[in-house]
PDB file of N, CA and C in Angstrom:
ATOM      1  N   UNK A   1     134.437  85.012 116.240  1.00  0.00           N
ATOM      2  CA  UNK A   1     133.103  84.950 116.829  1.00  0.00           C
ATOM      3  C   UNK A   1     132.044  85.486 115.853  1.00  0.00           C
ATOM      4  N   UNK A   2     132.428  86.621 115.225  1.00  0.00           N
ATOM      5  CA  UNK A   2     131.542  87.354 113.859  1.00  0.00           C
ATOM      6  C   UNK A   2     131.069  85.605 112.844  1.00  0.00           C
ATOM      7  N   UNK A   3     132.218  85.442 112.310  1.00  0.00           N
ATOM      8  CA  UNK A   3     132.017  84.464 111.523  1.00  0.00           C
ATOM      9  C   UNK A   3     131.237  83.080 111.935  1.00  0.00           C
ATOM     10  N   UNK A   4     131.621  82.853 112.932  1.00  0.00           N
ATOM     11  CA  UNK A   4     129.996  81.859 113.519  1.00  0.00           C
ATOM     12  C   UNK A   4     129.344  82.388 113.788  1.00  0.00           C
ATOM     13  N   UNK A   5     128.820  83.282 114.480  1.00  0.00           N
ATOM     14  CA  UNK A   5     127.605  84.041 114.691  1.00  0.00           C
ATOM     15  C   UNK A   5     126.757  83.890 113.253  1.00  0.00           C
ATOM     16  N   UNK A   6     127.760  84.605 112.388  1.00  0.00           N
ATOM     17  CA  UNK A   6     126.910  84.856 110.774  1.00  0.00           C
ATOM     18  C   UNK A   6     126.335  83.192 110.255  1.00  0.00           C
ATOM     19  N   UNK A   7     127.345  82.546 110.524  1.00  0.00           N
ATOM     20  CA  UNK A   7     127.284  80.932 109.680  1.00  0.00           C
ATOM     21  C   UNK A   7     125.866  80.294 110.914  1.00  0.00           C
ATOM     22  N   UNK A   8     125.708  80.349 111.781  1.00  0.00           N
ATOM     23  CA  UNK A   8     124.826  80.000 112.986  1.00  0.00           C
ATOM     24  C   UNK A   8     123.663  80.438 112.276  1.00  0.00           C
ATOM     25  N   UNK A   9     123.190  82.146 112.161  1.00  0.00           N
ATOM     26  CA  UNK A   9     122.134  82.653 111.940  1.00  0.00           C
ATOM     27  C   UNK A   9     121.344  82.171 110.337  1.00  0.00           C
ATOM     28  N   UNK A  10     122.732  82.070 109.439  1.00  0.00           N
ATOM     29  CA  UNK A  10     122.450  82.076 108.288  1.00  0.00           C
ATOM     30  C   UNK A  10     121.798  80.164 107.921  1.00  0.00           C
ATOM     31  N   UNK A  11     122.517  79.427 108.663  1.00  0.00           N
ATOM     32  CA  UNK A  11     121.999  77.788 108.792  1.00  0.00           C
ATOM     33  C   UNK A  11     120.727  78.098 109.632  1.00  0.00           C
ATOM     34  N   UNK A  12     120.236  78.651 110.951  1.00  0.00           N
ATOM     35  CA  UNK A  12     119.115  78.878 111.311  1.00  0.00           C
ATOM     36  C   UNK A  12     118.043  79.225 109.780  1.00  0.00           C
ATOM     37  N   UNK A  13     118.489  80.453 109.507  1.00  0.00           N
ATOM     38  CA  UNK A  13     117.292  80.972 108.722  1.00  0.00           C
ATOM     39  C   UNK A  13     117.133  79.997 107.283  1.00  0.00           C
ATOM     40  N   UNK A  14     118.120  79.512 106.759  1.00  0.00           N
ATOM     41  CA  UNK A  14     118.182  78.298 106.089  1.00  0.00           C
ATOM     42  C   UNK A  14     116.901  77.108 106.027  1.00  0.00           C
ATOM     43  N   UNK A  15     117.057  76.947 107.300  1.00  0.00           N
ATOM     44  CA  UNK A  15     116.542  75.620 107.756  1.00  0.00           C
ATOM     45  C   UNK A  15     115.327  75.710 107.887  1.00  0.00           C
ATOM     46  N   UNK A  16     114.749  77.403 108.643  1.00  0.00           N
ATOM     47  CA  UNK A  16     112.696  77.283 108.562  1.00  0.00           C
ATOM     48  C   UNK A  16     112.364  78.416 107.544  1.00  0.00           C
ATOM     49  N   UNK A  17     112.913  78.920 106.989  1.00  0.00           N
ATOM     50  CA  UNK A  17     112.806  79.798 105.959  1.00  0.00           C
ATOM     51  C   UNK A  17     113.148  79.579 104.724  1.00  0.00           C
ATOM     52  N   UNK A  18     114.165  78.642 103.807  1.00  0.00           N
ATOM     53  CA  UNK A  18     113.935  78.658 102.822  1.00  0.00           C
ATOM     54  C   UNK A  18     114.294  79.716 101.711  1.00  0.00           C
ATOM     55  N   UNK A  19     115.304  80.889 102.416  1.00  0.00           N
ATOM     56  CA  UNK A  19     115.138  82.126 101.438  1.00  0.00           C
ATOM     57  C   UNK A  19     115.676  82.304 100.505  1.00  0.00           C
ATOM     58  N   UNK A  20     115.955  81.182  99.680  1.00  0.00           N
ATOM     59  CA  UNK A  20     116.825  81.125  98.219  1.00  0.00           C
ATOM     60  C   UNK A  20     117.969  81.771  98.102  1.00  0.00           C
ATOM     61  N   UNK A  21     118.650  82.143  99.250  1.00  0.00           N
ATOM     62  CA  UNK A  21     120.063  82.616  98.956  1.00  0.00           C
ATOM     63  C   UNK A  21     121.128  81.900 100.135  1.00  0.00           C
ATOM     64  N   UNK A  22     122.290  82.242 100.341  1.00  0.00           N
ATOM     65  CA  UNK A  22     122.877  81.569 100.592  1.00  0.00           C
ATOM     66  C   UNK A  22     123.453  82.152 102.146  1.00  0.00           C
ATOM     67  N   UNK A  23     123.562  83.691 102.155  1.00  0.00           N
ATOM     68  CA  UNK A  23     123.816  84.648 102.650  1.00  0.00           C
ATOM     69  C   UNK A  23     122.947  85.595 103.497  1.00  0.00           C
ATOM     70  N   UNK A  24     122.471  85.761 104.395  1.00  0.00           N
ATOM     71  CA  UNK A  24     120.993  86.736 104.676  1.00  0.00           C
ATOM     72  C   UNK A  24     121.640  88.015 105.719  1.00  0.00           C
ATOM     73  N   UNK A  25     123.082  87.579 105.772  1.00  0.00           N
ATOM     74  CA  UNK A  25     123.655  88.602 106.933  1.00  0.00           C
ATOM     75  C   UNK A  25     124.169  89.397 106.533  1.00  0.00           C
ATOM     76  N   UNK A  26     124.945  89.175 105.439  1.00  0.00           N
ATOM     77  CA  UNK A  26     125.629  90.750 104.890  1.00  0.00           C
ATOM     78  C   UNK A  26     126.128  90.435 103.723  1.00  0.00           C
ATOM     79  N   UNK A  27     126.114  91.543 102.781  1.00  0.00           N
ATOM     80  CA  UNK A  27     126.225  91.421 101.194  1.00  0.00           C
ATOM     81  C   UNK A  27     126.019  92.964 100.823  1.00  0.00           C
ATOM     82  N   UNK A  28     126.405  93.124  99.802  1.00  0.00           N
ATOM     83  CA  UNK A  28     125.683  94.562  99.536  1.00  0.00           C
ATOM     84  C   UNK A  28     124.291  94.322  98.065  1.00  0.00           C
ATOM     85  N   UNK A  29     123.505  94.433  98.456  1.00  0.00           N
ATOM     86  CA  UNK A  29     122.286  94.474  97.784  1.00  0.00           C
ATOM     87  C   UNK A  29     121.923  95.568  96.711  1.00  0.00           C
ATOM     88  N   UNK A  30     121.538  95.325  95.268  1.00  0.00           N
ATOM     89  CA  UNK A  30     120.812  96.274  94.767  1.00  0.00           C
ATOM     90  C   UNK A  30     119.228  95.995  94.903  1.00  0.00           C
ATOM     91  N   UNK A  31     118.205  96.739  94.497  1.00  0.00           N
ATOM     92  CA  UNK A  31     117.037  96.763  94.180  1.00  0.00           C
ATOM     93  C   UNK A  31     116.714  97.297  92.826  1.00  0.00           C
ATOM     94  N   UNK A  32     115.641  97.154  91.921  1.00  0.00           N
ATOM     95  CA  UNK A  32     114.778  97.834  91.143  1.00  0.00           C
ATOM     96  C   UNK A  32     114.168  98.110  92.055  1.00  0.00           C
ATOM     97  N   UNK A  33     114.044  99.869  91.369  1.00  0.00           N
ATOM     98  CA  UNK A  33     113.157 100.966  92.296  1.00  0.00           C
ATOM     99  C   UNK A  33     111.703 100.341  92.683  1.00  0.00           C
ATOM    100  N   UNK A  34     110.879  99.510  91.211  1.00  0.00           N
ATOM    101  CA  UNK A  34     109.778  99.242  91.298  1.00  0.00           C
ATOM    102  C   UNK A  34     109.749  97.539  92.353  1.00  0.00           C
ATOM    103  N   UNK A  35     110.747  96.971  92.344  1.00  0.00           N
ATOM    104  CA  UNK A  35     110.727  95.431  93.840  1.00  0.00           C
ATOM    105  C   UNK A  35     111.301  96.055  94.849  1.00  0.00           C
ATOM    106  N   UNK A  36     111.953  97.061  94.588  1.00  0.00           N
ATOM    107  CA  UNK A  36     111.777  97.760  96.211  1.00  0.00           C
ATOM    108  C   UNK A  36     110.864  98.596  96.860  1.00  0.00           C
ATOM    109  N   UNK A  37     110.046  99.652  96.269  1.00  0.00           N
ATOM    110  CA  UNK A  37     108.823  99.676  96.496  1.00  0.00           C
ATOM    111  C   UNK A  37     107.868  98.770  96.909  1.00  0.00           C
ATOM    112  N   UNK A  38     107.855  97.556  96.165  1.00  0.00           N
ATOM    113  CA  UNK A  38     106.958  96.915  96.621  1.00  0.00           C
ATOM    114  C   UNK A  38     107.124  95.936  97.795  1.00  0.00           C
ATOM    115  N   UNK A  39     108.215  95.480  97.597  1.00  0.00           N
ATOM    116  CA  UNK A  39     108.892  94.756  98.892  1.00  0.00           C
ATOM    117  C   UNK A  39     109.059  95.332 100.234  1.00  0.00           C
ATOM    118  N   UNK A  40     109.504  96.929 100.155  1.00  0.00           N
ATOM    119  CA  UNK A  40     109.280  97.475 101.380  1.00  0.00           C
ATOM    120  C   UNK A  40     108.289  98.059 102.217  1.00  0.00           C
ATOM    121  N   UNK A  41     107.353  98.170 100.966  1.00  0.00           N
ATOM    122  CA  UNK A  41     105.740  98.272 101.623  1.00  0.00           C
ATOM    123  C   UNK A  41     105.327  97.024 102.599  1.00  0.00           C
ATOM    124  N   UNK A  42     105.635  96.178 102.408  1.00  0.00           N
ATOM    125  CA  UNK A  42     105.067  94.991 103.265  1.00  0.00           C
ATOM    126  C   UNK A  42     106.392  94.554 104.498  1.00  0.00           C
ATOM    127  N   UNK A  43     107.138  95.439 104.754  1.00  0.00           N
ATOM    128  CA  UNK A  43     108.526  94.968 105.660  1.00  0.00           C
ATOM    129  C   UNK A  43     108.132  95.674 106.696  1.00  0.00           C
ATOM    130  N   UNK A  44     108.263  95.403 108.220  1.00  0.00           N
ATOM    131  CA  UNK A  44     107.969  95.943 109.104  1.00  0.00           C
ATOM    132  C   UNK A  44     109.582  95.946 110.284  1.00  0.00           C
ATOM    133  N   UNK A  45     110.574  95.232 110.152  1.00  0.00           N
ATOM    134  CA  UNK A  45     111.486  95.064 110.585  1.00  0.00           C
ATOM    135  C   UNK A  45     112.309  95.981 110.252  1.00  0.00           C
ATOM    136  N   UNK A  46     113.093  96.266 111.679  1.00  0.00           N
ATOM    137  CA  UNK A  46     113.980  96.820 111.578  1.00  0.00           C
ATOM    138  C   UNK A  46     115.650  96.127 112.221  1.00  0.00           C
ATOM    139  N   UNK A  47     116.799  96.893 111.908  1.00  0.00           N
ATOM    140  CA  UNK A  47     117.769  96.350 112.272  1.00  0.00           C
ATOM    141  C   UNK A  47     118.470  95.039 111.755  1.00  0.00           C
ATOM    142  N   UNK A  48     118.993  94.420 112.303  1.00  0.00           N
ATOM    143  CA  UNK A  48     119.661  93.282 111.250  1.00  0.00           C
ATOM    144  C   UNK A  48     118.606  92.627 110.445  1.00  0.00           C
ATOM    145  N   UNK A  49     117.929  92.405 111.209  1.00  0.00           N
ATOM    146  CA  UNK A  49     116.051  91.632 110.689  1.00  0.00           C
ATOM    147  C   UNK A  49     115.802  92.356 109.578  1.00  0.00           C
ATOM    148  N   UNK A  50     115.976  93.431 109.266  1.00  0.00           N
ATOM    149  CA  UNK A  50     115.028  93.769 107.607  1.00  0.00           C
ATOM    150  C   UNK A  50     115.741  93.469 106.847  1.00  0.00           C
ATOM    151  N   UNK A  51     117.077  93.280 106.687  1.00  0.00           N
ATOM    152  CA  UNK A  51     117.794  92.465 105.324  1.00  0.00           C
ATOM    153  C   UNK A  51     117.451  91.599 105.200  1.00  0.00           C
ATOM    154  N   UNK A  52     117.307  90.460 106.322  1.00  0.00           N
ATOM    155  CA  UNK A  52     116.340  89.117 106.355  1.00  0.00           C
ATOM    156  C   UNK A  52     115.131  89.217 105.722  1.00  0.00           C
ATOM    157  N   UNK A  53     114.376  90.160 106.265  1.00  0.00           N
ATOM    158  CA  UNK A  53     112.714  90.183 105.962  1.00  0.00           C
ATOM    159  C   UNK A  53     112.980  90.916 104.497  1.00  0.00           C
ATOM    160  N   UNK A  54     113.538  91.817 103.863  1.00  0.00           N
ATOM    161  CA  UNK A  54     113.540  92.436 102.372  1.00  0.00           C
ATOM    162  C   UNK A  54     113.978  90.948 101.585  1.00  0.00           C
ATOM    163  N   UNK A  55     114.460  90.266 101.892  1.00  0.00           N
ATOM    164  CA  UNK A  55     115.106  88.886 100.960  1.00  0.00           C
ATOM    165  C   UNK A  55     113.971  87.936 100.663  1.00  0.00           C
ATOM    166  N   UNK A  56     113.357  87.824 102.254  1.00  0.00           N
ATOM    167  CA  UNK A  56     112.356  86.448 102.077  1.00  0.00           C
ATOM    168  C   UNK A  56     111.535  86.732 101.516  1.00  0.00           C
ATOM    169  N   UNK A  57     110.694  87.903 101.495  1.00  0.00           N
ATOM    170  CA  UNK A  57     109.482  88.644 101.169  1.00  0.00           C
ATOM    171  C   UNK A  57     109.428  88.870  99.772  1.00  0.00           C
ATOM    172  N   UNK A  58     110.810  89.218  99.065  1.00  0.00           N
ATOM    173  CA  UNK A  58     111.105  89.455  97.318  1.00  0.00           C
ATOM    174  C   UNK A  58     110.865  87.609  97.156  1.00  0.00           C
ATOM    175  N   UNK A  59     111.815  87.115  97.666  1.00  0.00           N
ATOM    176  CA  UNK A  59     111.993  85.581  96.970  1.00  0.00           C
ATOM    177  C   UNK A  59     110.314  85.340  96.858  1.00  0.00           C
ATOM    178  N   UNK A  60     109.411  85.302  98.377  1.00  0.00           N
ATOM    179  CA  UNK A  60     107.914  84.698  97.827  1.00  0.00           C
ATOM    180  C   UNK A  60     106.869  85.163  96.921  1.00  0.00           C
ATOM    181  N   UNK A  61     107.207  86.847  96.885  1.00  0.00           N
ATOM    182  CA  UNK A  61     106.761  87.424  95.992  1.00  0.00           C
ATOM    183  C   UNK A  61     107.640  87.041  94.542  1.00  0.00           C
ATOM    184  N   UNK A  62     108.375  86.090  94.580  1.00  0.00           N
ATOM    185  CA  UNK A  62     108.593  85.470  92.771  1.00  0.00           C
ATOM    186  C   UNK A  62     109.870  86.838  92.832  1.00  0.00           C
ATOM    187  N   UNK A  63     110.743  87.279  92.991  1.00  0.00           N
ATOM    188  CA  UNK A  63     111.644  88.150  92.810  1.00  0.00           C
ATOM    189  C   UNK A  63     112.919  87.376  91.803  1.00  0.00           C
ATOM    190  N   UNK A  64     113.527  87.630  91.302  1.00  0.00           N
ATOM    191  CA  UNK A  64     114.855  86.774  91.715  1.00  0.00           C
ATOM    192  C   UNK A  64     115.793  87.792  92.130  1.00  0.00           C
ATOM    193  N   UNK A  65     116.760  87.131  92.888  1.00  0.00           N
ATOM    194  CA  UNK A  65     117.635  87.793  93.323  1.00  0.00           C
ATOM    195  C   UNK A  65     119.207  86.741  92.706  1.00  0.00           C
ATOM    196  N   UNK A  66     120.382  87.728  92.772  1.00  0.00           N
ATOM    197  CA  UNK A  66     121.260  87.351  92.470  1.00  0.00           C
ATOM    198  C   UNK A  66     122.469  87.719  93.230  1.00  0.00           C
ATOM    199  N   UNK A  67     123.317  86.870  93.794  1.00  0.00           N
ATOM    200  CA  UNK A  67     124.475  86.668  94.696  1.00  0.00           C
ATOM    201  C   UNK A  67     125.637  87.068  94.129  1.00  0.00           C
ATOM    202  N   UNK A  68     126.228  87.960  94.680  1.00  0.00           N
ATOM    203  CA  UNK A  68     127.576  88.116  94.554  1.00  0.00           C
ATOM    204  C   UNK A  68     128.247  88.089  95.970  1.00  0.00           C
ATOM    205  N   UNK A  69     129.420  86.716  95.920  1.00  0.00           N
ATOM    206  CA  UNK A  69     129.942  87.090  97.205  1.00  0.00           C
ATOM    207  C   UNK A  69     130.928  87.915  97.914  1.00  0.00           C
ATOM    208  N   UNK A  70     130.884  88.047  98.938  1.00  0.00           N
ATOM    209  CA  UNK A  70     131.830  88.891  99.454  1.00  0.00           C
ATOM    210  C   UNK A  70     132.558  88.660 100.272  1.00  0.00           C
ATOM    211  N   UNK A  71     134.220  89.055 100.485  1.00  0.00           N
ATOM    212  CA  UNK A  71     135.490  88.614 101.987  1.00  0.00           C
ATOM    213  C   UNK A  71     134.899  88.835 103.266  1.00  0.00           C
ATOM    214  N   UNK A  72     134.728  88.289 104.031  1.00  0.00           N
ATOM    215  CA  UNK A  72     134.099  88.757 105.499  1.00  0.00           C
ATOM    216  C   UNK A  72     135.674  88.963 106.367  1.00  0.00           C
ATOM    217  N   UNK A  73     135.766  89.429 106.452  1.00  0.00           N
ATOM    218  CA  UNK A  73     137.426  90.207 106.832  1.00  0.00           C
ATOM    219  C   UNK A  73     136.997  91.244 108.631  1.00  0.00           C
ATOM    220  N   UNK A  74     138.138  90.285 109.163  1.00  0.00           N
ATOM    221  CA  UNK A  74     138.550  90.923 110.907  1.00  0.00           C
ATOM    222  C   UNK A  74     138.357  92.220 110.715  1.00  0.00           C
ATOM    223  N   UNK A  75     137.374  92.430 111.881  1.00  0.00           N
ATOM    224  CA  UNK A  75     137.429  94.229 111.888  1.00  0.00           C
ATOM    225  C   UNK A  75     138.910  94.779 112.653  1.00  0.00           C
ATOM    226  N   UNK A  76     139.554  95.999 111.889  1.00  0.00           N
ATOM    227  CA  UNK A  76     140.771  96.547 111.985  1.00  0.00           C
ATOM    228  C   UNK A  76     140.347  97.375 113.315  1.00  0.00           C
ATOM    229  N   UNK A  77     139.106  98.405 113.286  1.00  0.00           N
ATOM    230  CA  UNK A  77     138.845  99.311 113.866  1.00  0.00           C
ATOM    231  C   UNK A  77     137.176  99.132 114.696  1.00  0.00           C
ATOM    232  N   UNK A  78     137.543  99.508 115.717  1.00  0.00           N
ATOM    233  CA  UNK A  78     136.269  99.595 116.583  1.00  0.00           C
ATOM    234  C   UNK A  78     135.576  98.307 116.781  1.00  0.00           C
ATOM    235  N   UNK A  79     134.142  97.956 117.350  1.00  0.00           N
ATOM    236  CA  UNK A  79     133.923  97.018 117.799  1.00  0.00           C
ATOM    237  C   UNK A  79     132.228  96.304 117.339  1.00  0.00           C
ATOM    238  N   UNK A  80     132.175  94.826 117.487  1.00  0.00           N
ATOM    239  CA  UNK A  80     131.025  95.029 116.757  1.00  0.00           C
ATOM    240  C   UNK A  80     129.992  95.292 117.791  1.00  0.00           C
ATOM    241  N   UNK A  81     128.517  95.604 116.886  1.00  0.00           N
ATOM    242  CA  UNK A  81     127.489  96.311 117.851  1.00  0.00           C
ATOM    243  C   UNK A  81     126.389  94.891 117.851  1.00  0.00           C
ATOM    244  N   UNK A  82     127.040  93.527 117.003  1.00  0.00           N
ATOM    245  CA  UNK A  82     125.866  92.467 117.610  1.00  0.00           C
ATOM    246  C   UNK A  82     126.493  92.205 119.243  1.00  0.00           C
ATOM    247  N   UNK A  83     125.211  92.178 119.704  1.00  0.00           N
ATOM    248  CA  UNK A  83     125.116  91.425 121.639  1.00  0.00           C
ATOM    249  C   UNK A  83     124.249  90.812 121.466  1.00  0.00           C
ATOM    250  N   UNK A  84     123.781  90.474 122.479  1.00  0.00           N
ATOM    251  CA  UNK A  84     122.757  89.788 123.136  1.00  0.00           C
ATOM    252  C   UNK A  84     121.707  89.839 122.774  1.00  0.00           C
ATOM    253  N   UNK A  85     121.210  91.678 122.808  1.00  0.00           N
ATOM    254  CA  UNK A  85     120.002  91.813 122.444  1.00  0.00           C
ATOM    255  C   UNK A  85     119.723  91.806 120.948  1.00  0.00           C
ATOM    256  N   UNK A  86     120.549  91.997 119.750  1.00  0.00           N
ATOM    257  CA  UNK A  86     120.704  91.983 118.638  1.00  0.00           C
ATOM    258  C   UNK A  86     120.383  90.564 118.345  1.00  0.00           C
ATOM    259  N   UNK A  87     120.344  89.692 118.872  1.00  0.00           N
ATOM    260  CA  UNK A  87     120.732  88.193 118.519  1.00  0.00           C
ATOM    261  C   UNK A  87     119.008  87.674 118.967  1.00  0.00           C
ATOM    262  N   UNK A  88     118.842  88.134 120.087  1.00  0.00           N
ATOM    263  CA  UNK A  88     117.191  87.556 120.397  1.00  0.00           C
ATOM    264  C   UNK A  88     116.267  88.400 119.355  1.00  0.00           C
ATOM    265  N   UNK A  89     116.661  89.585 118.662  1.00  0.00           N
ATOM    266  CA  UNK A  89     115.443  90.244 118.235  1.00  0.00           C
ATOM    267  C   UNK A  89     115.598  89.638 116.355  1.00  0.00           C
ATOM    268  N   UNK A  90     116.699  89.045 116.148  1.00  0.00           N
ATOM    269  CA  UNK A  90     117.240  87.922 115.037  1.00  0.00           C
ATOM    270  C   UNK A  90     116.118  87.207 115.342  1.00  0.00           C
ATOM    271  N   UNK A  91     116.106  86.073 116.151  1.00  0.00           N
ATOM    272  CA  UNK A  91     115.371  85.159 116.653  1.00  0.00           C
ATOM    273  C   UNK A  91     113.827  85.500 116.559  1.00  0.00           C
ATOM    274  N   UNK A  92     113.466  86.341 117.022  1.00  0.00           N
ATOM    275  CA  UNK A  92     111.878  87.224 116.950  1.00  0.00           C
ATOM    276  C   UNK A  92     111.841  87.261 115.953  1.00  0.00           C
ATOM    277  N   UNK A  93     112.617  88.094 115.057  1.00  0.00           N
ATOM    278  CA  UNK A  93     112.282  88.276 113.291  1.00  0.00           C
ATOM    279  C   UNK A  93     112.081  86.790 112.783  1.00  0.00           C
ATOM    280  N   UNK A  94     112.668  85.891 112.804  1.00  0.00           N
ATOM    281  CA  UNK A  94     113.217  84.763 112.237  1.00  0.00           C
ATOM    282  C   UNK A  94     111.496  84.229 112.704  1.00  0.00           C
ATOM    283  N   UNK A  95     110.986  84.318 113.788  1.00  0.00           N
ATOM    284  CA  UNK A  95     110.135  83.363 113.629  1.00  0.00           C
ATOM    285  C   UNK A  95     108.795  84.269 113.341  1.00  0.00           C
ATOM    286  N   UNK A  96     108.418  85.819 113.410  1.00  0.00           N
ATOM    287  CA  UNK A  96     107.386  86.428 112.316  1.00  0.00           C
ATOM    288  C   UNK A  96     107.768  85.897 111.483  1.00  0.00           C
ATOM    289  N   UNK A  97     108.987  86.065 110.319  1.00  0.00           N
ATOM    290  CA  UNK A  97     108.949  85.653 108.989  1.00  0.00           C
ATOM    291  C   UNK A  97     108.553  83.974 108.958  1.00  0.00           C
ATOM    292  N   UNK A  98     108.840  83.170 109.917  1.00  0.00           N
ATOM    293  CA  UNK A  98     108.351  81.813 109.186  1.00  0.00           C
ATOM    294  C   UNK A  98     106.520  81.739 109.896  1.00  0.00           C
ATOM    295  N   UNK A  99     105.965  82.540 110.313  1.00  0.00           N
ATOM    296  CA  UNK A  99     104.527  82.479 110.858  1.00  0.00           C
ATOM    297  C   UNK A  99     103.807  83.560 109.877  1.00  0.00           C
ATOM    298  N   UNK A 100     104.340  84.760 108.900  1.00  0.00           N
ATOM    299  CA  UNK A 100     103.729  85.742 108.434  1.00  0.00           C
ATOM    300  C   UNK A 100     104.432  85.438 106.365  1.00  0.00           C
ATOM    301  N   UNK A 101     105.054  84.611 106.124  1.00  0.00           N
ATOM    302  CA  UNK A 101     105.789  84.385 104.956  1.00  0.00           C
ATOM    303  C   UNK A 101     105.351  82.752 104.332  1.00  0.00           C
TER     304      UNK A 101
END
C-alpha cells in the first residue's frame, strides 16, 4: 500500500508540477548551506509537503538537483503514520505549489 501510495503521489505531482525529479516522497537529500537558506526562506509547508515544496521551489529558482536512488523496503517494525489526513494535506500542498510556483 506504501508503494502505491508513493508511485500515486509522485505521478500526481509529476503531472501539474513538473519538478525535475523523479522521486518527491522520499530520498535522502543534501543542500548547500547557501540553496538552503534560500530555498527555505520562501517554504511555508510543513510535513510530507515541504520535501515537495523544498524540491519545486530549488528546481524554479534554477537549482540543480541530483538523484540518487534508493530500496523502498517493507517496514519490519511499527506502523506507517500516512492516513487520511496526511494524504488530503499532500493534495492542499500539491495544489499551493502549482497556484504559488
Amino acid at each position: 500500500m506504501r508503494k502505491l501510495t508513493s508511485r500515486g503521489a509522485n505521478v500526481l505531482a509529476q503531472t501539474l508540477l513538473w519538478p525535475g525529479v523523479s522521486d518527491l516522497t522520499g530520498s535522502f537529500r543534501l543542500y548547500k548551506k547557501s540553496v538552503l537558506e534560500d530555498v527555505i526562506s520562501s517554504c511555508v509547508s510543513k510535513g510530507y509537503v515541504f520535501q515537495m515544496e523544498m524540491i519545486v521551489r530549488a528546481t524554479r529558482k534554477g537549482y540543480h538537483i541530483e538523484e540518487v536512488p534508493i530500496t523502498f523496503v517493507d517496514r519490519v517494525f511499527g506502523t506507517s503514520k500516512l492516513g487520511g489526513s496526511e494524504i488530503v494535506e499532500y493534495l492542499k500542498g500539491l495544489v499551493y505549489l502549482l497556484l504559488t510556483t
